[in-house]
C-alpha atoms as a PDB file:
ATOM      1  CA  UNK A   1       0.000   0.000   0.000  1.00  0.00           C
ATOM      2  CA  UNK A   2       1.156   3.532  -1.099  1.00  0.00           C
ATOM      3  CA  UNK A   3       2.821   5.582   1.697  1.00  0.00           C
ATOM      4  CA  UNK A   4       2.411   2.591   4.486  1.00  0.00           C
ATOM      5  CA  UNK A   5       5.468   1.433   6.427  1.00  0.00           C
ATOM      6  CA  UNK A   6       5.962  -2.485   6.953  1.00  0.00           C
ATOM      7  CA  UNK A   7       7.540  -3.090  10.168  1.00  0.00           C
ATOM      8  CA  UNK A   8       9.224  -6.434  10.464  1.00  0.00           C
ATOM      9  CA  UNK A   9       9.820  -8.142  14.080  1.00  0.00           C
ATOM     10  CA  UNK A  10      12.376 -10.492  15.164  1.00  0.00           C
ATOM     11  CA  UNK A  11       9.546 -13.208  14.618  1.00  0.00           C
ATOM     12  CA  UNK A  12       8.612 -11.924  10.921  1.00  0.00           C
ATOM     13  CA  UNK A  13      11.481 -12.382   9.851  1.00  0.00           C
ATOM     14  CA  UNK A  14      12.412 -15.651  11.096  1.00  0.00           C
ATOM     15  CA  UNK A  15       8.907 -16.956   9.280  1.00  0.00           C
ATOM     16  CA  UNK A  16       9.872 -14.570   6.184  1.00  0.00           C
ATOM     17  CA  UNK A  17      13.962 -15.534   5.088  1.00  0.00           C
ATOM     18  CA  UNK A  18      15.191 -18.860   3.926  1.00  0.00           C
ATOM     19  CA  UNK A  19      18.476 -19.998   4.133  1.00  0.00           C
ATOM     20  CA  UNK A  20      19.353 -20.762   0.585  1.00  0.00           C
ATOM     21  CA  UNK A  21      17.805 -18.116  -0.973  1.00  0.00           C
ATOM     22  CA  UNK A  22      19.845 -15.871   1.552  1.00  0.00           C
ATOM     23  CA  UNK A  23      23.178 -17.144   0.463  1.00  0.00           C
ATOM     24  CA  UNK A  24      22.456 -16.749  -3.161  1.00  0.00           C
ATOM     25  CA  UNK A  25      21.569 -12.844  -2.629  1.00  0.00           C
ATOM     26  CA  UNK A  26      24.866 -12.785  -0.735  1.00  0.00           C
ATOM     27  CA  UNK A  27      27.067 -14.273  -3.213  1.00  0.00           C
ATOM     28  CA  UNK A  28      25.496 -12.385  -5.899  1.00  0.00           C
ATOM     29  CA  UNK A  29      25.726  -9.109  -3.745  1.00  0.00           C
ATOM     30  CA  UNK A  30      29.900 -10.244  -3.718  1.00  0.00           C
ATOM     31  CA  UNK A  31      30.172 -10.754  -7.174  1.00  0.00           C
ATOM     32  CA  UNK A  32      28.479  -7.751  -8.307  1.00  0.00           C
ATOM     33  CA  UNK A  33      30.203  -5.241  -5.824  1.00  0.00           C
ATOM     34  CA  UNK A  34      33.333  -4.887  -7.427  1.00  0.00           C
ATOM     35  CA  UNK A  35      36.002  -4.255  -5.035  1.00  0.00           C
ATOM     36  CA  UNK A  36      34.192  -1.241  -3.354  1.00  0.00           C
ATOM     37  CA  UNK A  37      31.638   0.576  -6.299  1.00  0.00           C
ATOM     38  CA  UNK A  38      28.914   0.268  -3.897  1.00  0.00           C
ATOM     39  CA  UNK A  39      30.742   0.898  -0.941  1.00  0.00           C
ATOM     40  CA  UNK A  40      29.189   2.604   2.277  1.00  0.00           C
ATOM     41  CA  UNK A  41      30.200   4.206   5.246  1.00  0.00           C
ATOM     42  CA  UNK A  42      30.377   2.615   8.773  1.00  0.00           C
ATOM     43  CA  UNK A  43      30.056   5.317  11.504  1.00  0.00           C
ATOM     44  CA  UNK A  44      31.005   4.010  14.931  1.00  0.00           C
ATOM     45  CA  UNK A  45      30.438   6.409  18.363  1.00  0.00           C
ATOM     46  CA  UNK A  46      31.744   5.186  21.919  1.00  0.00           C
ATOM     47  CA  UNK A  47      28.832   5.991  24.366  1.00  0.00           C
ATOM     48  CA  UNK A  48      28.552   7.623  28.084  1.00  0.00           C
ATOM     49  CA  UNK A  49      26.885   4.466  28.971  1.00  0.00           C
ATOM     50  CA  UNK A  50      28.276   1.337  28.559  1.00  0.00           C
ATOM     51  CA  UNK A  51      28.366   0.308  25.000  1.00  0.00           C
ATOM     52  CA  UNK A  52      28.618   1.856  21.637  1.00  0.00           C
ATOM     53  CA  UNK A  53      26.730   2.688  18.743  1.00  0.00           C
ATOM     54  CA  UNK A  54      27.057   1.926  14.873  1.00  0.00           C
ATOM     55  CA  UNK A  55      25.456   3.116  11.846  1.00  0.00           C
ATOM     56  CA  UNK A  56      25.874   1.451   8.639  1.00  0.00           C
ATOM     57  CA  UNK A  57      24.620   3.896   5.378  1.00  0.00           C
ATOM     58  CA  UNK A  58      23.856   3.206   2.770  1.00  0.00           C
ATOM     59  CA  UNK A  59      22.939  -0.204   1.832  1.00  0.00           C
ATOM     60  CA  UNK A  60      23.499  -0.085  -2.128  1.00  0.00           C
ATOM     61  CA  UNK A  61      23.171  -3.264  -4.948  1.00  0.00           C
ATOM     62  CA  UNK A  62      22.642  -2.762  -8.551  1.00  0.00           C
ATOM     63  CA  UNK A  63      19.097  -3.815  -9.511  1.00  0.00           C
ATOM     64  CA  UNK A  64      17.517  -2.782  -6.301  1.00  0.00           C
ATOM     65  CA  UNK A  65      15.623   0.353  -6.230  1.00  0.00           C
ATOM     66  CA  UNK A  66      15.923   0.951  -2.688  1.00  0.00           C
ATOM     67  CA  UNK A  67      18.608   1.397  -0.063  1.00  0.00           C
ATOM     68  CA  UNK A  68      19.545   0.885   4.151  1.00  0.00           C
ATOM     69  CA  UNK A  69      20.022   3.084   7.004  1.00  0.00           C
ATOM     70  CA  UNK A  70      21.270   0.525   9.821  1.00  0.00           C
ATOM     71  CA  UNK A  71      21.765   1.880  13.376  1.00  0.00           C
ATOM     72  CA  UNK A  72      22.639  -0.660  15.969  1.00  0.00           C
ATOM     73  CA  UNK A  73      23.350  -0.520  19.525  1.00  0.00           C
ATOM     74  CA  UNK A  74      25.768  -2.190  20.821  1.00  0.00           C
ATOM     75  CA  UNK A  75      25.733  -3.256  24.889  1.00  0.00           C
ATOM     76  CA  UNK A  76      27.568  -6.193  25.947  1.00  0.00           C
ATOM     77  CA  UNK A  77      26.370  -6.812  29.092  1.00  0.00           C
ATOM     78  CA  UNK A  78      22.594  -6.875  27.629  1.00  0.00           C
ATOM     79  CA  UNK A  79      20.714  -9.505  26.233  1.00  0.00           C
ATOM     80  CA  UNK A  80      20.512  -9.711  23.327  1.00  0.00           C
ATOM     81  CA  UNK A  81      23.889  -7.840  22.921  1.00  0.00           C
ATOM     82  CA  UNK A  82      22.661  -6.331  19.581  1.00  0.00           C
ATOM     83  CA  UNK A  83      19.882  -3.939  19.309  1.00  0.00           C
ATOM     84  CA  UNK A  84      18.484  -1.695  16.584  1.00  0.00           C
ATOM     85  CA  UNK A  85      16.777  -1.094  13.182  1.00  0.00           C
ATOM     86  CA  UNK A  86      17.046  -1.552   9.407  1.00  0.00           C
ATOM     87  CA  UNK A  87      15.288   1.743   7.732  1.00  0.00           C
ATOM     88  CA  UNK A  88      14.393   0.167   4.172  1.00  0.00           C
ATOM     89  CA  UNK A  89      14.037   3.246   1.854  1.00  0.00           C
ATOM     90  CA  UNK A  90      12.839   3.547  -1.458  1.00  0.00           C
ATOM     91  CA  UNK A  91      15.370   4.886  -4.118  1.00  0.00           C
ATOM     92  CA  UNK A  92      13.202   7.447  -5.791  1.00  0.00           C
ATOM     93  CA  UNK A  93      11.833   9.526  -3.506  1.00  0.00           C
ATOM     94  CA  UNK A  94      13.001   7.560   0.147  1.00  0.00           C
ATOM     95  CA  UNK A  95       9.624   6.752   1.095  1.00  0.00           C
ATOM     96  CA  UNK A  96      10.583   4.743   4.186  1.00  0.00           C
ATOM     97  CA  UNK A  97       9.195   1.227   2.778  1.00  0.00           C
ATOM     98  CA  UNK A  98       9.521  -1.087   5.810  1.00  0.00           C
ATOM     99  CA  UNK A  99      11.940  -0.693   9.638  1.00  0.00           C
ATOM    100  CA  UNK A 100      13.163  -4.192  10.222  1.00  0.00           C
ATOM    101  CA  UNK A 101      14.790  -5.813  13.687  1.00  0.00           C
ATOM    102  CA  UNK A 102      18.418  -5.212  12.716  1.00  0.00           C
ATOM    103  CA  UNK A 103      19.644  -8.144  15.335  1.00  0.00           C
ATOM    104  CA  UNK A 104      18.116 -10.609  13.190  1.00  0.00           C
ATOM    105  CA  UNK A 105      19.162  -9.146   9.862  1.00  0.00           C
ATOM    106  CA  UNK A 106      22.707  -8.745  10.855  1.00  0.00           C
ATOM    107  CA  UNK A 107      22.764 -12.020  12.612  1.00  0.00           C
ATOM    108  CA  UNK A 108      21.921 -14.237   9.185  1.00  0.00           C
ATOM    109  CA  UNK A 109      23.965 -11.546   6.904  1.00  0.00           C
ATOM    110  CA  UNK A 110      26.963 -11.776   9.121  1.00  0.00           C
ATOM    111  CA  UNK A 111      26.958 -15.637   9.715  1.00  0.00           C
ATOM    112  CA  UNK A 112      25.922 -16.697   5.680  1.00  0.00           C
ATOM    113  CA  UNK A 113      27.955 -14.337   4.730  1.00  0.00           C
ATOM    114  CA  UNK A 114      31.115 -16.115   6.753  1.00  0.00           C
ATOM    115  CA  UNK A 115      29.849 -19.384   5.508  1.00  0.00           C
ATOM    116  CA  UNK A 116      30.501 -18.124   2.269  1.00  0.00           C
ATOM    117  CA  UNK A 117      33.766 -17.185   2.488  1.00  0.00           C
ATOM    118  CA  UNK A 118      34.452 -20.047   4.487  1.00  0.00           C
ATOM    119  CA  UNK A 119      33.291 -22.881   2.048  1.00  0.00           C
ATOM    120  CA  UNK A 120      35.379 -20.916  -0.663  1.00  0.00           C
ATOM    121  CA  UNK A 121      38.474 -20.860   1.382  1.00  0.00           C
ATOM    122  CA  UNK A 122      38.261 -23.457   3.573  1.00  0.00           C
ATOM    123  CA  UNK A 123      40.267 -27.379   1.952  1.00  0.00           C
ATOM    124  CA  UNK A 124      37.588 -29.607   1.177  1.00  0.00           C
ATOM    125  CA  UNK A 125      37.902 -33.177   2.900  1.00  0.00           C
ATOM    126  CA  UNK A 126      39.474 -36.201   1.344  1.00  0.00           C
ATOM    127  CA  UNK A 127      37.051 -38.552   1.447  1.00  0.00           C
ATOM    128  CA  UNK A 128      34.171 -36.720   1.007  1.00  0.00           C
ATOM    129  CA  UNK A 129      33.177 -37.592   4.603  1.00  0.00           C
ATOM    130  CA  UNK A 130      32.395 -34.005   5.545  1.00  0.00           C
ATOM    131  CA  UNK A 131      34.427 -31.580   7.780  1.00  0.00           C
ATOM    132  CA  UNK A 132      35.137 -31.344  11.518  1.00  0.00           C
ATOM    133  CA  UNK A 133      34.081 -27.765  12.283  1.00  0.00           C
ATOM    134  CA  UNK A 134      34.924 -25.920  15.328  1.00  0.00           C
ATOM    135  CA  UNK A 135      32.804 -23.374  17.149  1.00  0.00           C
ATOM    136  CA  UNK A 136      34.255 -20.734  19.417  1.00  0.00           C
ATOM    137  CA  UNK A 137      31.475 -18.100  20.421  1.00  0.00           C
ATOM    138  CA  UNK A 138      28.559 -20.486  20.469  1.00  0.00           C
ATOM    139  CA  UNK A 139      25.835 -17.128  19.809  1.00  0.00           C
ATOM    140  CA  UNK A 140      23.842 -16.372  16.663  1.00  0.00           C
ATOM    141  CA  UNK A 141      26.042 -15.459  14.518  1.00  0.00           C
ATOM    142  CA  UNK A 142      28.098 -18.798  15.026  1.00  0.00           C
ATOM    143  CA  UNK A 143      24.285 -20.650  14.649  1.00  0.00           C
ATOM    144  CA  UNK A 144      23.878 -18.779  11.385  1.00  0.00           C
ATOM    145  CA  UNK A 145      27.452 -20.092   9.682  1.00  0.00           C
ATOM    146  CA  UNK A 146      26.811 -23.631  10.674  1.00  0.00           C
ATOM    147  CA  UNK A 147      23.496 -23.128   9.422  1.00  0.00           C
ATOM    148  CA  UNK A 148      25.262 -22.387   5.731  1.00  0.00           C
ATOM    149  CA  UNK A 149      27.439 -24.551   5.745  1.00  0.00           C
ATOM    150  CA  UNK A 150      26.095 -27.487   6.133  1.00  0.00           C
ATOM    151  CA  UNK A 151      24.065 -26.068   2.529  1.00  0.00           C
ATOM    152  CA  UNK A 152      27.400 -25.427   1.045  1.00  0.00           C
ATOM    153  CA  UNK A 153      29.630 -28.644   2.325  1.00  0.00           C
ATOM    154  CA  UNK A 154      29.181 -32.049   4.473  1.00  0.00           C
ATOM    155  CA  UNK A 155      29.948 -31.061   7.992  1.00  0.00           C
ATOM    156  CA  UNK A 156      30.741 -34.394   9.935  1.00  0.00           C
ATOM    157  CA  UNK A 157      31.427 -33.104  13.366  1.00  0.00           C
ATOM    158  CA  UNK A 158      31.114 -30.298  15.774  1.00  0.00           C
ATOM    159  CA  UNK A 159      33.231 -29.224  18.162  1.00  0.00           C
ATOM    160  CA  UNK A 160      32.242 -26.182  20.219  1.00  0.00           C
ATOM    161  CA  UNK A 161      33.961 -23.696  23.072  1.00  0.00           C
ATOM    162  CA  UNK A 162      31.913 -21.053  24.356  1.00  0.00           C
ATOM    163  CA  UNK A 163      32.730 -19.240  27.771  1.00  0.00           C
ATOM    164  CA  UNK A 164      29.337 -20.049  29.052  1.00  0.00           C
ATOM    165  CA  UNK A 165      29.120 -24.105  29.247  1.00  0.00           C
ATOM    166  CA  UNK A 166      25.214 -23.421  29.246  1.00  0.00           C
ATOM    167  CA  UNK A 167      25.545 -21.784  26.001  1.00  0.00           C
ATOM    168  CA  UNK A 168      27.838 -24.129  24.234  1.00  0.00           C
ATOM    169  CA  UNK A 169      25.710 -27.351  25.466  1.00  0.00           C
ATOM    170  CA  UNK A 170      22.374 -25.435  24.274  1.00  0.00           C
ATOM    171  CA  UNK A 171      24.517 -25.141  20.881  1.00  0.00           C
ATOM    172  CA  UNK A 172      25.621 -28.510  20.671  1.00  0.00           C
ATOM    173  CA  UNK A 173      21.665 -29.545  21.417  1.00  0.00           C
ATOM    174  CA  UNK A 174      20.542 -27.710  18.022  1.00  0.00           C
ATOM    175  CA  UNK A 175      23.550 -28.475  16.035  1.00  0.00           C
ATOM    176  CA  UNK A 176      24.806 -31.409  17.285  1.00  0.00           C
ATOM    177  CA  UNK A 177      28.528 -32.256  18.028  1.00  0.00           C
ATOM    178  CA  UNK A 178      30.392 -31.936  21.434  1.00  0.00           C
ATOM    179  CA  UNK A 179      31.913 -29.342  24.033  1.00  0.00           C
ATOM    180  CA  UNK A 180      35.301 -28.608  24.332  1.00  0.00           C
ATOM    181  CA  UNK A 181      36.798 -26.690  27.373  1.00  0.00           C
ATOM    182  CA  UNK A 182      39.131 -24.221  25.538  1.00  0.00           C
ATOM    183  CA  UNK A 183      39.832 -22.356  22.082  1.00  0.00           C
ATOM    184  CA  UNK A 184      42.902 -24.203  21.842  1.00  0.00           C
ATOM    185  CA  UNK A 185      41.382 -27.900  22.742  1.00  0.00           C
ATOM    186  CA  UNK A 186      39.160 -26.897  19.037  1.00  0.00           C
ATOM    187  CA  UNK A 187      41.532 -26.156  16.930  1.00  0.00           C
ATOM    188  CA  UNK A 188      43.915 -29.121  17.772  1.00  0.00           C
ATOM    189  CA  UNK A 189      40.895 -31.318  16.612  1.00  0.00           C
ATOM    190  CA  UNK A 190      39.323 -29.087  13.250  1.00  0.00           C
ATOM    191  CA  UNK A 191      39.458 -28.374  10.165  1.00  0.00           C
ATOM    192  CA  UNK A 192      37.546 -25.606   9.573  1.00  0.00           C
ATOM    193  CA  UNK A 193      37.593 -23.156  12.895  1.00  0.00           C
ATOM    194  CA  UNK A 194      34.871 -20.049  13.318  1.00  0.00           C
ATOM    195  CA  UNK A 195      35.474 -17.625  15.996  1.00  0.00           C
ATOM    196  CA  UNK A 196      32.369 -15.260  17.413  1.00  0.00           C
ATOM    197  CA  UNK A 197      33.185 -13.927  20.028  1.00  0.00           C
ATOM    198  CA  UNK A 198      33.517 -10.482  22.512  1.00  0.00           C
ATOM    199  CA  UNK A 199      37.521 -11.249  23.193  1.00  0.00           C
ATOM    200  CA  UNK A 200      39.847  -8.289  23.329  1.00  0.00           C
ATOM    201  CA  UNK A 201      42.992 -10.715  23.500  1.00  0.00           C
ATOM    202  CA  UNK A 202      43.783 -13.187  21.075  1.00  0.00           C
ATOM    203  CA  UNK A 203      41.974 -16.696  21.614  1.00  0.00           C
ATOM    204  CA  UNK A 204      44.133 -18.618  19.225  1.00  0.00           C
ATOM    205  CA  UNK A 205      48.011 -18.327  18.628  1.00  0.00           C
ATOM    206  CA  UNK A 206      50.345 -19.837  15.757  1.00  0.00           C
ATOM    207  CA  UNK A 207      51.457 -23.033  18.070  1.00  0.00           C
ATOM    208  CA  UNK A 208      47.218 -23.602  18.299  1.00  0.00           C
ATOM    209  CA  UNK A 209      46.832 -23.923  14.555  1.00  0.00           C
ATOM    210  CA  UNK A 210      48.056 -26.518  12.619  1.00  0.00           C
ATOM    211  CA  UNK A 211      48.489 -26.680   8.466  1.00  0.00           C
ATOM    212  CA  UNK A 212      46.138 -26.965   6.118  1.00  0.00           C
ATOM    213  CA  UNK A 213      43.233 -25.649   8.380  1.00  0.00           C
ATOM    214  CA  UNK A 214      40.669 -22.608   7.643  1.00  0.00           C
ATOM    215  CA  UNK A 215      39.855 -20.228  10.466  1.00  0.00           C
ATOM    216  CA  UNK A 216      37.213 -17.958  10.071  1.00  0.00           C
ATOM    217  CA  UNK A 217      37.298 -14.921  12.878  1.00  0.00           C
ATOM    218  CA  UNK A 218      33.518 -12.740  12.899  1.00  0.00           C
ATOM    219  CA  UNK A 219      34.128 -11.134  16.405  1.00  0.00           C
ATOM    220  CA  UNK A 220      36.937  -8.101  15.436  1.00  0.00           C
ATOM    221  CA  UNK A 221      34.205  -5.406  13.885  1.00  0.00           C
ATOM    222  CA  UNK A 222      35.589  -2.675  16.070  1.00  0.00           C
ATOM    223  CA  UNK A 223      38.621  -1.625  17.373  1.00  0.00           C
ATOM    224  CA  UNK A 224      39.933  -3.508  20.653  1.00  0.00           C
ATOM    225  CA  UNK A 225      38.336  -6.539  19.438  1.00  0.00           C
ATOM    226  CA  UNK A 226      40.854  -9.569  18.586  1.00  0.00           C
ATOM    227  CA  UNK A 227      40.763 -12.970  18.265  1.00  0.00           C
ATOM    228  CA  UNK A 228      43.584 -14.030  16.483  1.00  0.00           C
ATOM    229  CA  UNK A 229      47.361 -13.482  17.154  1.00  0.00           C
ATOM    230  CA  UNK A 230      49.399 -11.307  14.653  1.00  0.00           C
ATOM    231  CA  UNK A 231      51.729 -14.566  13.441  1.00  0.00           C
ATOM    232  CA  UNK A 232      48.642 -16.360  12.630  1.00  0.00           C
ATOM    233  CA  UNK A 233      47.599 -13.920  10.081  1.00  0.00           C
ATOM    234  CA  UNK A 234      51.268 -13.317   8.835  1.00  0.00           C
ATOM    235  CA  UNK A 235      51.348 -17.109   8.452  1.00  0.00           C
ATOM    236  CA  UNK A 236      48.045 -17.685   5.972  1.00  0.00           C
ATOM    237  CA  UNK A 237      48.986 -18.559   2.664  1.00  0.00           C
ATOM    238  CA  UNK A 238      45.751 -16.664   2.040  1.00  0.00           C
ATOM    239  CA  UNK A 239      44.299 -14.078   4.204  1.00  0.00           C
ATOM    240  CA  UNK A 240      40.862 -12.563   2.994  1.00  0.00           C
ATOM    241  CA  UNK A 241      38.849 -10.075   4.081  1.00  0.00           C
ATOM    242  CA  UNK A 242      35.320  -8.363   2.811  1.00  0.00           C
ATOM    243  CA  UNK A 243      36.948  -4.633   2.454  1.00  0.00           C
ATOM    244  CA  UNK A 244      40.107  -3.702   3.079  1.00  0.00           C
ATOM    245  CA  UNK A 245      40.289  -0.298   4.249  1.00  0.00           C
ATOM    246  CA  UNK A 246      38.132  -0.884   7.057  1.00  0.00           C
ATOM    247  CA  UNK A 247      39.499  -4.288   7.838  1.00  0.00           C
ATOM    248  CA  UNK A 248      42.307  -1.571   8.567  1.00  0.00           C
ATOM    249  CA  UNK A 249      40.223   1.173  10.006  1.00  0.00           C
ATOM    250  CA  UNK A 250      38.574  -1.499  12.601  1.00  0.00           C
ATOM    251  CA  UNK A 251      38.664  -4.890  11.452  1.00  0.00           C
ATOM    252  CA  UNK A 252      40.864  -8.299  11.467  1.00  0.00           C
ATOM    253  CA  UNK A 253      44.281  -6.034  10.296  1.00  0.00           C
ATOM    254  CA  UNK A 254      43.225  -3.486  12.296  1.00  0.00           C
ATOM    255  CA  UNK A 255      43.700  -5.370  15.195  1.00  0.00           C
ATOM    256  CA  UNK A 256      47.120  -6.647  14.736  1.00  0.00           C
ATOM    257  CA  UNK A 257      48.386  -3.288  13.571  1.00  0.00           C
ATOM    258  CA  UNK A 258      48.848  -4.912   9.718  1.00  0.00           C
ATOM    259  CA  UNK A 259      48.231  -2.239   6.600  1.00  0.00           C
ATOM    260  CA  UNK A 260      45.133  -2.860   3.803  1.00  0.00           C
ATOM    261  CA  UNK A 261      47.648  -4.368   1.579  1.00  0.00           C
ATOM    262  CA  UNK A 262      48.384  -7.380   3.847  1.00  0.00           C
ATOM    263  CA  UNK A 263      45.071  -8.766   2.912  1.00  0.00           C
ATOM    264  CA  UNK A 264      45.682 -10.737  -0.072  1.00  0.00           C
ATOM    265  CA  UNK A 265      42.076 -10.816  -1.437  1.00  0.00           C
ATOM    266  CA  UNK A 266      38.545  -9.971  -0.634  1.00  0.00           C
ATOM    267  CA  UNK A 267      35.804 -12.267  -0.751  1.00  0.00           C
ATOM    268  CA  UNK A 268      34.387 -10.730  -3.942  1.00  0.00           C
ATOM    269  CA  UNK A 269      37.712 -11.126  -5.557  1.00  0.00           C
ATOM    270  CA  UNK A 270      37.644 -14.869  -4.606  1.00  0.00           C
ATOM    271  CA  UNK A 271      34.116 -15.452  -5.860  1.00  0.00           C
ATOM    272  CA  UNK A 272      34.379 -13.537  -8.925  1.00  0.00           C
ATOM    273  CA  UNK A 273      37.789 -15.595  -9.845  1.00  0.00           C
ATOM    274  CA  UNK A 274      39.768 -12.751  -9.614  1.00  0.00           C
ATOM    275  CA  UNK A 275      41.807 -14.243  -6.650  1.00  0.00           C
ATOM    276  CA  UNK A 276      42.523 -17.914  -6.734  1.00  0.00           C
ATOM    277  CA  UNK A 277      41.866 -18.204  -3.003  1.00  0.00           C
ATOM    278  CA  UNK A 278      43.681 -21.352  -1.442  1.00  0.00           C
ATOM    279  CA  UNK A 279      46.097 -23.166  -3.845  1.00  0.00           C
ATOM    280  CA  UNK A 280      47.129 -26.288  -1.613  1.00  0.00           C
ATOM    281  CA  UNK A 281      45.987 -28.424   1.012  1.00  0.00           C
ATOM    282  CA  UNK A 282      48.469 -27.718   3.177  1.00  0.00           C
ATOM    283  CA  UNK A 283      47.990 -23.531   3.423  1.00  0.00           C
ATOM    284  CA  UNK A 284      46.673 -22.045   6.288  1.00  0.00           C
ATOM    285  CA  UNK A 285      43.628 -19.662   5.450  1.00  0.00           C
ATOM    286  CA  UNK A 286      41.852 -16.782   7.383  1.00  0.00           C
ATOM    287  CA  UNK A 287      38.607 -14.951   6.234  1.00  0.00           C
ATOM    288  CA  UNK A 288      38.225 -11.505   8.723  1.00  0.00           C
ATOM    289  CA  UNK A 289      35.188 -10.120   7.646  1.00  0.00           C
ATOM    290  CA  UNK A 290      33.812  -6.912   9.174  1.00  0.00           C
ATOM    291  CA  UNK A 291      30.576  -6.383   7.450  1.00  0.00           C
ATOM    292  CA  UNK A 292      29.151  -4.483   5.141  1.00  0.00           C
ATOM    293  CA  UNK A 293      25.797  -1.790   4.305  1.00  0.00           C
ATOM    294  CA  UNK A 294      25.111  -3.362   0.780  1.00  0.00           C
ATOM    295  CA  UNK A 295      24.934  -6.934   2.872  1.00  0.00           C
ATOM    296  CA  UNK A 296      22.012  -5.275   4.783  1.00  0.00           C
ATOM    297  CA  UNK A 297      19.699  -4.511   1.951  1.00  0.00           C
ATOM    298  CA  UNK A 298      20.503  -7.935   0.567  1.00  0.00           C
ATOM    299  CA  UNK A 299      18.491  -9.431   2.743  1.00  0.00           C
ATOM    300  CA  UNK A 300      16.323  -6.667   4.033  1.00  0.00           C
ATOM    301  CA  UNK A 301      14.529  -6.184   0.543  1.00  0.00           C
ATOM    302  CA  UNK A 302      14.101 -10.217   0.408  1.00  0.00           C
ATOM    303  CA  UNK A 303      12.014 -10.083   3.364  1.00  0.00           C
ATOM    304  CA  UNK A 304      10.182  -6.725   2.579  1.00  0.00           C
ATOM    305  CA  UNK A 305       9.593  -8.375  -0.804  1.00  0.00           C
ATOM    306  CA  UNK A 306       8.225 -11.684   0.877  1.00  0.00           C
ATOM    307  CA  UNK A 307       6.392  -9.934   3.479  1.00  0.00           C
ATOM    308  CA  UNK A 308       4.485  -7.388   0.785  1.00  0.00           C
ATOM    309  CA  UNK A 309       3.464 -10.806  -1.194  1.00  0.00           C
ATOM    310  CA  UNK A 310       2.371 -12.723   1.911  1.00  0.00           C
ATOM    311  CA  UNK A 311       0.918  -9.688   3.626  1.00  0.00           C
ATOM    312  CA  UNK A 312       3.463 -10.507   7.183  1.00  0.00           C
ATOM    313  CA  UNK A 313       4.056  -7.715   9.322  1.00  0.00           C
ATOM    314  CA  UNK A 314       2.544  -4.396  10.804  1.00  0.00           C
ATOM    315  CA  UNK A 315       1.517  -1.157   7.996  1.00  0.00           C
ATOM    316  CA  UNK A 316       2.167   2.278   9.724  1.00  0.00           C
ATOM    317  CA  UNK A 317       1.219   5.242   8.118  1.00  0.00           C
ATOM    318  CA  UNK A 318       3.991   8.193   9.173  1.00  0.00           C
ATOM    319  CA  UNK A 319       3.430  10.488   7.660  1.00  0.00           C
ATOM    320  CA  UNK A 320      -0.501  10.785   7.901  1.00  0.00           C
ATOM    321  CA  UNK A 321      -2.372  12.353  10.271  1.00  0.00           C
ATOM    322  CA  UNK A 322      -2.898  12.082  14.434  1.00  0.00           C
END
């Protein structure tokens, strides 16, 4: 309906977005981005409470006629962590089209996206038995890459560290697998490591890693944030990220005090062919995403889209009258 607002919960979208066709907007959105032509801005302001705030803006693809606004806040200590909205605007006149839960959004962008650049990184297994994943951060985000994975690879085992045990058992109950009592204790027994987590100081050092595995780290979107030791990323025969001047700016490289230029390739590079990405089973491989605006609308206009043919939702009117 002309001039109406869709507003999108938490539960909404959990009816309204589908796995699969989430990772095909995703890859799509990395092929078509082209090193950076669609690039936004990610504005990040340290609060006088105890958290931070983060806008994203704007969320640009070619062949949408619309674009994000994304403000999140950020609190730790709270649960959930991550609160905020998705303002879905049109692109000819920014009629505000639909306000989504951004928690949600950014939970299933952030952890299809990493499955993405996981499976193309990551050493597929001999035998075509499936992969022995490890978990560290057993939160949404972590629930989302498994999620994709297992659509994009055989996944044999789980192994999964978490600081709460509550956590990681209630992760291993959905997913399957077992619990581990340390970072370390994972990546001694996986191939394929992916680290969520809050940690300021790395979790994982070169002596924890052996050859030949793939670590994907999703917790360093801000500065102070670090989950991996500088030698570990100067080790990778390939170390990918999703953009990197703000890998630099806040990101995996950021953390570790290494330049843009130590990032051999970014994901759309990999997926578009431009980058080989891993060359031999015995390379060690990191993908460092940060996140990105265009990611946002990806999946915010499938759901609008969805909702406005299945009628899901709340309409607000905001601009009429009292």
């Amino acid at each position: 309906m002309a001039g109406m607002t869709r507003i999108l919960t938490r539960g909404d979208l959990l009816t309204l977005l589908d796995p699969d066709a989430c990772l095909a907007a995703l890859r799509d959105g990395f092929v078509q981005d082209g090193g950076g032509a669609f690039a936004g801005q990610r504005i990040r302001a340290e609060l006088p409470f105890p958290g931070t705030a983060t806008a994203l803006i704007p969320g640009l693809l070619p062949g949408i006629d619309a674009y994000t606004v994304k403000v999140n806040a950020k609190f730790p200590a709270a649960s959930p962590a991550l609160r905020g909205v998705i303002c879905l605007h049109g692109g000819q006149d920014g009629e505000l089209l639909a306000l989504l839960d951004s928690a949600t959004v950014t939970a299933w962008r952030t952890g299809l996206a990493a499955a993405l650049g996981t499976d193309a990184l990551a050493a597929r297994s001999s035998d075509d038995a499936g992969d022995v994943v490890g978990v560290v951060g057993a939160g949404a985000q972590a629930d989302l890459v498994v999620t994709g994975l297992r659509r994009l690879r055989p996944v044999r085992d789980l192994i999964i560290h978490d600081v709460s045990p509550e956590r990681a058992a209630a992760f291993r109950d959905r997913h399957g697998g077992r619990v581990a009592a340390s970072a370390a204790e994972v990546a001694a027994h996986a191939s394929v490591v992916v680290l969520a987590t809050w940690s300021r100081t790395p979790l994982l050092t070169l002596a924890d890693v052996r050859p030949g595995r793939h670590l994907t780290t999703l917790g360093v979107d801000e500065p102070g944030k670090q989950e991996l030791a500088r030698p570990v990323l100067e080790a990778a025969g390939v170390l990918a990220v999703d953009d990197r001047p703000l890998a630099a700016a806040m990101g995996v490289l950021a953390a570790t005090g290494l330049p843009a230029e130590a990032a051999h390739a970014t994901l759309g590079e990999i997926l578009r062919a431009d980058h080989p990405g891993r060359t031999g089973p015995e390379q060690l491989t990191v993908y460092g995403p940060v996140g990105l605006p265009w990611q946002d609308l990806a999946l915010a206009w499938l759901a609008y889209r969805e909702a406005e043919r299945r009628d899901l939702g709340r309409t607000v009117d905001f601009l009429g009258g009292s």
